[in-house]
Protein backbone atom coordinates (compact mmCIF):
# COMPACT_ATOMS: atom_id res chain seq x y z
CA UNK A 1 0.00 0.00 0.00
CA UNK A 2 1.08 3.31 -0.74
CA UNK A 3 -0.50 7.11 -0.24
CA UNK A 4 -0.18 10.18 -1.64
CA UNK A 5 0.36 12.31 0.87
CA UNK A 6 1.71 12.27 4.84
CA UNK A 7 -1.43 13.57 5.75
CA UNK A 8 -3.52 9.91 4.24
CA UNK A 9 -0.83 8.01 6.31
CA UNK A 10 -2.27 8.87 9.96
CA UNK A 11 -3.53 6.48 11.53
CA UNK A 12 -4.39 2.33 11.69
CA UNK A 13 -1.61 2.83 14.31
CA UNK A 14 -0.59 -0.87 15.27
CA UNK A 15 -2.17 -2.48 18.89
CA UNK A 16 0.64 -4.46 20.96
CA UNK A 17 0.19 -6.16 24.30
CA UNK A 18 1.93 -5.07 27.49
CA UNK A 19 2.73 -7.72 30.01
CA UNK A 20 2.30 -5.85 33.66
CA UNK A 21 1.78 -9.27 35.00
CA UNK A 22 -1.81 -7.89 36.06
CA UNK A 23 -4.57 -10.04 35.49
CA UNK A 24 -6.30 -8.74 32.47
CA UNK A 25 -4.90 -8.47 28.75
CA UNK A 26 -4.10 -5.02 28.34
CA UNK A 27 -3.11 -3.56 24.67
CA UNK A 28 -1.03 -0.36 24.02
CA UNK A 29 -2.48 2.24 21.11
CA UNK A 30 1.12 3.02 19.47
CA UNK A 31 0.11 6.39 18.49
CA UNK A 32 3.78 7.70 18.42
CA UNK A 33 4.15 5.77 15.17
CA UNK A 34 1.93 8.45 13.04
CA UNK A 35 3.86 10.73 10.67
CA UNK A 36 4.68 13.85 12.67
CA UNK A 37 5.05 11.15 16.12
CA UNK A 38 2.14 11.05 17.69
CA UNK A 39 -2.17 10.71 18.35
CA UNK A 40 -2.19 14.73 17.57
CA UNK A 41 -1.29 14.14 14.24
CA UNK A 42 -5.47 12.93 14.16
CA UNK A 43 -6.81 15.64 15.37
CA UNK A 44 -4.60 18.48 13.61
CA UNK A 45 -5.54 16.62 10.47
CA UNK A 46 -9.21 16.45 10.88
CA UNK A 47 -9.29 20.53 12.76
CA UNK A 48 -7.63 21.77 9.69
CA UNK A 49 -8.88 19.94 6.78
CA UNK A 50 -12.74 20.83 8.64
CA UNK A 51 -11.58 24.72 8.84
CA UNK A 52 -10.62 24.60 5.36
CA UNK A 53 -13.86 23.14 4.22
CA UNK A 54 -15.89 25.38 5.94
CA UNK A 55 -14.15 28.70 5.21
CA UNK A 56 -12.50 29.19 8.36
CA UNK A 57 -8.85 28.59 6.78
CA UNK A 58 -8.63 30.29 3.47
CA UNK A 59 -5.74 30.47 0.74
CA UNK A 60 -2.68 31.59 1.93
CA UNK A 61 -3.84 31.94 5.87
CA UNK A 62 -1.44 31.36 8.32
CA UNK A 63 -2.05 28.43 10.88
CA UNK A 64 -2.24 29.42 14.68
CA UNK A 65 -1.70 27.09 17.95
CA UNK A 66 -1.03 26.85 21.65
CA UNK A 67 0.51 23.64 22.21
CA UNK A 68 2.42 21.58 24.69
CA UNK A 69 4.46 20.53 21.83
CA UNK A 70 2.87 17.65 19.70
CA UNK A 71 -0.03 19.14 18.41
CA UNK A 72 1.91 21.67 17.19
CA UNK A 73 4.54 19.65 15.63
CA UNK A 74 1.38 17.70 13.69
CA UNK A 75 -0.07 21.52 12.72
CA UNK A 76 3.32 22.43 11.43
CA UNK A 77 3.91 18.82 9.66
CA UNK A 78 0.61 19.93 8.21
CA UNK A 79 1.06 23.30 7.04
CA UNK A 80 4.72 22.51 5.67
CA UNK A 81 2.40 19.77 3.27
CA UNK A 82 -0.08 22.34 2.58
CA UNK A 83 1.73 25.09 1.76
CA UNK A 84 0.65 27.48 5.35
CA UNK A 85 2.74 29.54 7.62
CA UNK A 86 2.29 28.11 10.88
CA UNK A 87 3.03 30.02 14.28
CA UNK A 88 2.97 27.76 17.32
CA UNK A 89 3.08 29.15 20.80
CA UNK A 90 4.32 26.46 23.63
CA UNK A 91 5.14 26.55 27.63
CA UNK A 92 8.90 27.44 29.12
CA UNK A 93 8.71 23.29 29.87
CA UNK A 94 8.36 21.87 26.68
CA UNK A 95 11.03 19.56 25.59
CA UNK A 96 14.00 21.47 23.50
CA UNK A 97 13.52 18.45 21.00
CA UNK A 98 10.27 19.71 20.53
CA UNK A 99 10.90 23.23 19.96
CA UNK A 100 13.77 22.11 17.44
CA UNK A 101 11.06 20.11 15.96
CA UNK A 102 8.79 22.50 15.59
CA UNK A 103 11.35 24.85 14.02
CA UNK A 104 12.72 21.94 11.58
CA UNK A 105 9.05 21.84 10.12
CA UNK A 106 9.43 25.67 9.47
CA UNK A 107 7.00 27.02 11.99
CA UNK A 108 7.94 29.99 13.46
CA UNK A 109 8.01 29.25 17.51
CA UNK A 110 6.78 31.49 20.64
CA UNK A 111 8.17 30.40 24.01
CA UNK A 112 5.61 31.43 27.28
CA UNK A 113 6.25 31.71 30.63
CA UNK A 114 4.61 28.58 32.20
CA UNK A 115 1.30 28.94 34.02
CA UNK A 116 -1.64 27.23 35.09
CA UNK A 117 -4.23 29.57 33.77
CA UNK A 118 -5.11 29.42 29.90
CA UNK A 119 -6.28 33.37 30.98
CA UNK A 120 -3.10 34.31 31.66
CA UNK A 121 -1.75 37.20 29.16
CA UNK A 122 1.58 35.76 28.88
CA UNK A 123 0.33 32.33 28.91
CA UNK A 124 0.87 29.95 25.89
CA UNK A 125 -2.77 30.57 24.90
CA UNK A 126 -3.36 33.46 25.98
CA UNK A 127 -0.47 34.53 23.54
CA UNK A 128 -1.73 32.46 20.57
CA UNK A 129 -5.11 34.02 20.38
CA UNK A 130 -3.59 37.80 20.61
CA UNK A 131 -1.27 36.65 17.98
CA UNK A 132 -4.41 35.26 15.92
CA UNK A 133 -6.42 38.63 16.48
CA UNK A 134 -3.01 40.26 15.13
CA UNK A 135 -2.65 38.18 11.74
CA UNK A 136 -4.54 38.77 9.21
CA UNK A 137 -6.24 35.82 7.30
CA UNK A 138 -5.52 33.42 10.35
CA UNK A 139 -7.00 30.69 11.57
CA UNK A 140 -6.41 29.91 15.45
CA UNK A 141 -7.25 26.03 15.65
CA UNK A 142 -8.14 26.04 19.45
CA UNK A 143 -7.85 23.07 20.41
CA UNK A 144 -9.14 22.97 23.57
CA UNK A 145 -12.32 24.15 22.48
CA UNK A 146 -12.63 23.18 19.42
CA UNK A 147 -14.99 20.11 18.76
CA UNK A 148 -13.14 18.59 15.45
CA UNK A 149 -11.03 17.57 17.83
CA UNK A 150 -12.84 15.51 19.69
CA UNK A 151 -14.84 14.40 16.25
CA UNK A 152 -11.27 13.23 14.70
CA UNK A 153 -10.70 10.68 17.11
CA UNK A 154 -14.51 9.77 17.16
CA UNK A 155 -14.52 9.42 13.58
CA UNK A 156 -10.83 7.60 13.22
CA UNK A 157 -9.36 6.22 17.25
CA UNK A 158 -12.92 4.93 18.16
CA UNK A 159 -13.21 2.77 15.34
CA UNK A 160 -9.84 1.67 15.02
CA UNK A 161 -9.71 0.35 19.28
CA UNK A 162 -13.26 -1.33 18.00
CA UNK A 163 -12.15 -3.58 15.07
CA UNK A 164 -9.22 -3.99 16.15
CA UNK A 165 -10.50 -5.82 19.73
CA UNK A 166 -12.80 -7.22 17.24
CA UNK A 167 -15.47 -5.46 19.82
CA UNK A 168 -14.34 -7.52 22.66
CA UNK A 169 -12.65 -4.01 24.39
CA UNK A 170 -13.84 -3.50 28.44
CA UNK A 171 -11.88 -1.20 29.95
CA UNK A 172 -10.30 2.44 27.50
CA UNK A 173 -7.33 4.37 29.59
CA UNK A 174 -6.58 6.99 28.34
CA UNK A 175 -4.80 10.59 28.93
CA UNK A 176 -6.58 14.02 29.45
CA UNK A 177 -4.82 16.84 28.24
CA UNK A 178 -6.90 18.87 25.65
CA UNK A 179 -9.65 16.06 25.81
CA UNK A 180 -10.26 15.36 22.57
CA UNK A 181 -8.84 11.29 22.32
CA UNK A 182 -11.07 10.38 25.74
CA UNK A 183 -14.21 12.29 24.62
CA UNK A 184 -14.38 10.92 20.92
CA UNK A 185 -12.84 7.56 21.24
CA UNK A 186 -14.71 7.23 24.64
CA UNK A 187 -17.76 7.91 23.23
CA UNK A 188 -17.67 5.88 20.24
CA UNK A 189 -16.89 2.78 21.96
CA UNK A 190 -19.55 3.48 24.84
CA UNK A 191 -22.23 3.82 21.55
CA UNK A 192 -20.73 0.53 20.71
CA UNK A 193 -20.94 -1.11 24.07
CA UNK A 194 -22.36 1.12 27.27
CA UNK A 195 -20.37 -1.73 29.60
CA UNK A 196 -17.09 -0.49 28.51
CA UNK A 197 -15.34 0.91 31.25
CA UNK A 198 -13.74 4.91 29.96
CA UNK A 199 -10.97 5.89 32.59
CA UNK A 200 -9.37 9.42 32.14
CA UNK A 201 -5.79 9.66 33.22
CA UNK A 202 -4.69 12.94 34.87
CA UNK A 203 -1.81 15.03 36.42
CA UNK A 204 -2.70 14.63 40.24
CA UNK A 205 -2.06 17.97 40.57
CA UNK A 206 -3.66 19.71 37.36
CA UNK A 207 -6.98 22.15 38.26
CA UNK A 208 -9.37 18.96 37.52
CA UNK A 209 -7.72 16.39 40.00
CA UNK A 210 -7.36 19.47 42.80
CA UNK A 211 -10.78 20.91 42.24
CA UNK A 212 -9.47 24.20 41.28
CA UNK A 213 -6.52 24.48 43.50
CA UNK A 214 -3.47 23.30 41.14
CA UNK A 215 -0.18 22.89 41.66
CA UNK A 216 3.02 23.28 39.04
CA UNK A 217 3.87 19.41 37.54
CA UNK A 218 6.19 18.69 35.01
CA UNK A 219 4.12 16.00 32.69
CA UNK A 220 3.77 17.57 29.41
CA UNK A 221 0.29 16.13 27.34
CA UNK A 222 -1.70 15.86 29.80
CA UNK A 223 -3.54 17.71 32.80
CA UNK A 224 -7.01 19.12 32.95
CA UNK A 225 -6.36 22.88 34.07
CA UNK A 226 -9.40 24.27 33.23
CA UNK A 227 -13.13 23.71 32.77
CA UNK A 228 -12.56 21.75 29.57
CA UNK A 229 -15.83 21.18 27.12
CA UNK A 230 -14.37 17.84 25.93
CA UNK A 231 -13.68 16.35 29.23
CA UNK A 232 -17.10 17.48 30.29
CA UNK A 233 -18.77 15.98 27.47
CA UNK A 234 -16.27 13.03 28.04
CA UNK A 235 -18.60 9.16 29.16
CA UNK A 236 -15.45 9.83 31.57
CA UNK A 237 -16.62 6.42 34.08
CA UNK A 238 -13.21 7.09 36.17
CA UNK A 239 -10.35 9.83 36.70
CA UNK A 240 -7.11 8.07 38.21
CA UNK A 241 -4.41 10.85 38.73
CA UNK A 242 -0.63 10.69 38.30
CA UNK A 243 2.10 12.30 39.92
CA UNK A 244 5.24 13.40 38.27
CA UNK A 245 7.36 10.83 40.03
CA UNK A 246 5.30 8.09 39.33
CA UNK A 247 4.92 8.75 35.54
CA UNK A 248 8.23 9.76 35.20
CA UNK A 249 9.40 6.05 37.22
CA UNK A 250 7.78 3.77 35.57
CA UNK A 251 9.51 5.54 32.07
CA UNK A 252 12.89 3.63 32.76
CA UNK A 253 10.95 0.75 33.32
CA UNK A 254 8.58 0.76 30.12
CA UNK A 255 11.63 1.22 28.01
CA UNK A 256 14.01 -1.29 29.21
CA UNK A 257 11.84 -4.15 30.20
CA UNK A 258 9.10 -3.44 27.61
CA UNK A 259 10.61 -1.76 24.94
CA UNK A 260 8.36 0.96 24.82
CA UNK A 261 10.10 4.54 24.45
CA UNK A 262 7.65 6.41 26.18
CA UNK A 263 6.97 10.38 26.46
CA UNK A 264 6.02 11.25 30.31
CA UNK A 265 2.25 11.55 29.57
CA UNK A 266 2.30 7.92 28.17
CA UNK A 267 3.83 7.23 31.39
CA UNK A 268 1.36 8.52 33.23
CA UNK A 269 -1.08 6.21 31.14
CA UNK A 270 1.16 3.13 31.34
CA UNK A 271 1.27 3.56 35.78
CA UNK A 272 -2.43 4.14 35.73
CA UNK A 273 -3.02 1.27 33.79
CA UNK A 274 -0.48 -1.25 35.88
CA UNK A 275 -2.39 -0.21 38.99
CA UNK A 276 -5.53 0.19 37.98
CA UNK A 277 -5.83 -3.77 36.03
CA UNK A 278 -4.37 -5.58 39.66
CA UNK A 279 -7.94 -4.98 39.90
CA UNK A 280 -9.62 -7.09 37.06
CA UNK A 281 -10.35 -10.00 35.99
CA UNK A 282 -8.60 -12.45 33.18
CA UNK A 283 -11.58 -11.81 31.00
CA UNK A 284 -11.19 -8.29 30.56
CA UNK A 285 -9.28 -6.75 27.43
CA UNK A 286 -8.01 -3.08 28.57
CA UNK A 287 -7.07 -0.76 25.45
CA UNK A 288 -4.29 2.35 26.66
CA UNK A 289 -3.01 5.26 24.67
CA UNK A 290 0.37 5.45 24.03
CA UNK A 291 0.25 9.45 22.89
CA UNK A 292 4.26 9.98 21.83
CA UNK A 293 7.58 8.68 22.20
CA UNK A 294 10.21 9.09 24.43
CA UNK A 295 12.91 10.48 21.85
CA UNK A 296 11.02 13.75 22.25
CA UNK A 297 12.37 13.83 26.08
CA UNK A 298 15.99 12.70 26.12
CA UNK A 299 17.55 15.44 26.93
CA UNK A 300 14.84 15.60 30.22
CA UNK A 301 16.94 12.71 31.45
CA UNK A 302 13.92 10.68 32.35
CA UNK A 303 15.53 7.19 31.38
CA UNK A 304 18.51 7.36 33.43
């Protein structure tokens, strides 16, 4: 098989099985194998090719983001194919590999002081959308609020997990960051089968998991820090949060037992999932999201 563009190779990511020695099968979503390296490449796809075809992105716009990283590296693999400039804003804390990433795709790259408020003015998006009302002929994708994102992975991750279990999937672990993967994959295999257990996986100290009281973490793709649409709309059955050590741990770990290269937030998914199956049964067939890789974190020192 072959495709004419990047953009017709996302996705149909392959499904592996992780032995935790916990009682249930449990099968890992490689989602860092996607073009640009990981599950944003879906969404970025779908928000862009839906703004074009309703007007929002015109001819010669330039592409807008606040990201912790991958979904703008997917929006700038994007644009580079499509011909947009693409201006990416991202956190103090993202990874230098993926501002050099970003930059290697040709989008132009605004570093923000770190903060847990998406209201703050010199916030990642907080910067993005002053930058957007700046531009002319821009398109801001917005991914936190926009709902193509949540509609890619309904329309391309649900179905996928489905066939792919051949329908036989109980338990879907997954990582909340924007909420897009948990609210349309969730919610395609819940229309599929209401039994199937949905478990969001969250920073344990993001604005969700303290009820409004967060703390600074280091995890990068994932924590809820503010009243999210997508998580609310999200057949979330279960929120299991992570601390930094703990994802971060179990990294060294997944990578040289496993062999999965792991970022931190896939960490987070992989230590949620090892504690969370000691409770299940043989019988059950647990599904997890592995988001991105670990070669986007090396020089974070997490595997040593």
């Amino acid at each position: 098989m072959y495709y004419e563009s990047l953009i017709h190779a996302i996705g149909n990511t392959p499904l592996v099985a992780v032995n935790f020695g916990t009682p249930p099968r449990i099968y890992a979503k490689l989602e860092y194998l996607n073009p640009a390296g990981s599950i944003k490449d879906r969404s970025a796809a779908f928000m862009i090719e839906e703004a074009e075809r309703t007007g929002q992105l015109k001819p010669g716009g330039t592409i807008i983001e606040a990201s912790s990283g991958n979904q703008g590296i997917a929006t700038a693999m994007i644009g580079a194919i499509k011909g947009y400039p693409v201006i990416i804003t991202v956190s103090e804390k993202v990874s230098k590999e993926k501002k050099t990433t970003l930059a290697a795709y040709g989008a132009k790259v605004v570093i923000c002081k770190p903060t847990g408020d998406l209201e703050d003015p010199e916030g990642y998006y907080a910067t993005a959308v002053r930058i957007h009302k700046e531009t002319p002929n821009s398109f801001m994708i917005a991914q936190y609020f926009n709902r193509d994102n949540p509609r890619a992975h309904y329309y391309s991750l649900g179905p996928e997990i489905w066939n792919q279990t051949g329908g036989e999937i109980t338990h879907f672990i997954a990582a909340a960051g924007s909420g897009g993967t948990i609210c349309g994959a969730g919610s395609y295999l819940k229309e599929r089968n209401k039994n199937i257990v949905v478990v969001g996986v969250d920073a344990a100290t993001s604005y969700l998991s303290t009820k409004g009281h967060p703390q600074p973490y280091q995890l990068e793709g994932l924590g809820v820090d503010y009243d999210s649409p997508h998580v609310a709309a999200a057949p979330i059955d279960e929120f299991i949060g992570v601390s930094d050590e703990n994802a971060i741990a179990i990294l060294k770990t997944m990578a040289h037992k496993h062999g999965f290269l792991l970022g931190p937030s896939s960490g987070a998914v992989a230590y949620a999932a090892y504690e969370y199956s000691k409770k299940l049964s043989p019988k059950d067939i647990v599904v997890i999201i592995f988001g991105d890789s670990g070669r986007a974190y090396l020089t974070k020192n997490y595997f040593e």
